[in-house]
C-alpha atoms as a PDB file:
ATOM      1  CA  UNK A   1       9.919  26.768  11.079  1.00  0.00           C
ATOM      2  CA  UNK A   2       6.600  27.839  11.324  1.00  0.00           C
ATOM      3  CA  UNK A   3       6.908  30.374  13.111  1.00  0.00           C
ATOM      4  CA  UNK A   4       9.489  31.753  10.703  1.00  0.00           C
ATOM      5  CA  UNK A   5       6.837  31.748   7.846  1.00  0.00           C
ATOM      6  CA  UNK A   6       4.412  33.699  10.304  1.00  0.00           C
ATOM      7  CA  UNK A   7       0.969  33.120  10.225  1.00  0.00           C
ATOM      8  CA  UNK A   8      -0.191  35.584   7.875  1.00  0.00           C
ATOM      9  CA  UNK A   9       1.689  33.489   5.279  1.00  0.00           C
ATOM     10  CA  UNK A  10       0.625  30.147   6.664  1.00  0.00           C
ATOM     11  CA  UNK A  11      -3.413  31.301   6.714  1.00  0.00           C
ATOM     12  CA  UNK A  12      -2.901  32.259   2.583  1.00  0.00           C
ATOM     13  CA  UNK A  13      -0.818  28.853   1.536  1.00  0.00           C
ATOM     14  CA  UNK A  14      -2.966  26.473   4.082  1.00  0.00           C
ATOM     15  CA  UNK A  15      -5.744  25.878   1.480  1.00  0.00           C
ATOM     16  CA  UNK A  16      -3.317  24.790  -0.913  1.00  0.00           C
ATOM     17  CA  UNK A  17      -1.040  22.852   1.342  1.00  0.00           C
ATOM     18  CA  UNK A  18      -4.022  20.940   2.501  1.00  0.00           C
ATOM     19  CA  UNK A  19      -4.910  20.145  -0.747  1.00  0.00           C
ATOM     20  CA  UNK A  20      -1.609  18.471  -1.494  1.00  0.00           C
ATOM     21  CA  UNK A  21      -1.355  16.755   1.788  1.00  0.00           C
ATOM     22  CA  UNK A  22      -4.787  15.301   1.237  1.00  0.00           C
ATOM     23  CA  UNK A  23      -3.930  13.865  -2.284  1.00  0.00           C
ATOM     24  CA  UNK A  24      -0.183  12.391  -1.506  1.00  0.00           C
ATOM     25  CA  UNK A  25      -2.135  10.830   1.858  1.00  0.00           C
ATOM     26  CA  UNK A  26      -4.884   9.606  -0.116  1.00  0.00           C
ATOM     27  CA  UNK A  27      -3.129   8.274  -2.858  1.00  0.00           C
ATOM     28  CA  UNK A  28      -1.462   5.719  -1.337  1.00  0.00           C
ATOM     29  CA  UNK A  29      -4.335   4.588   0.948  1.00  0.00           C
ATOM     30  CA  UNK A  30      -6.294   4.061  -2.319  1.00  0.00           C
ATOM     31  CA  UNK A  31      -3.572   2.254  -3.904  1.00  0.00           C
ATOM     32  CA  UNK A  32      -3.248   0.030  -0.931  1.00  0.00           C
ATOM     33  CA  UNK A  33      -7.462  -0.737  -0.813  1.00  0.00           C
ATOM     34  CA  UNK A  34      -6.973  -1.431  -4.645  1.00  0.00           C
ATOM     35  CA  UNK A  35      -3.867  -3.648  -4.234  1.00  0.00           C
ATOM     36  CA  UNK A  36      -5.762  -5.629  -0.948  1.00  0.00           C
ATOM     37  CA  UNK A  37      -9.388  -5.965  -3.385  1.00  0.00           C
ATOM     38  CA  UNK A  38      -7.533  -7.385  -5.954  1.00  0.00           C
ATOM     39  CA  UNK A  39      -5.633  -9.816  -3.759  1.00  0.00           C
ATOM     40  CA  UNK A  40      -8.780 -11.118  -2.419  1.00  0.00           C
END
């Protein structure tokens, strides 16, 4: 699939990709710290 996109494509939409990836991965770690503080 990648390699369909090409790189040239995945070098301009990896900054934004990232991004995204970083928040929905985030999120839910957060989420789950909060949830596990407020147990304790």
């Amino acid at each position: 699939m990648l390699r369909f996109f090409g790189l040239p494509q995945l070098l301009r939409y990896s900054a934004a990709h990232r991004l995204v990836l970083t928040i929905l991965i985030l999120l839910p770690l957060w989420l789950l710290i909060l949830w596990a503080v407020a147990l304790s």
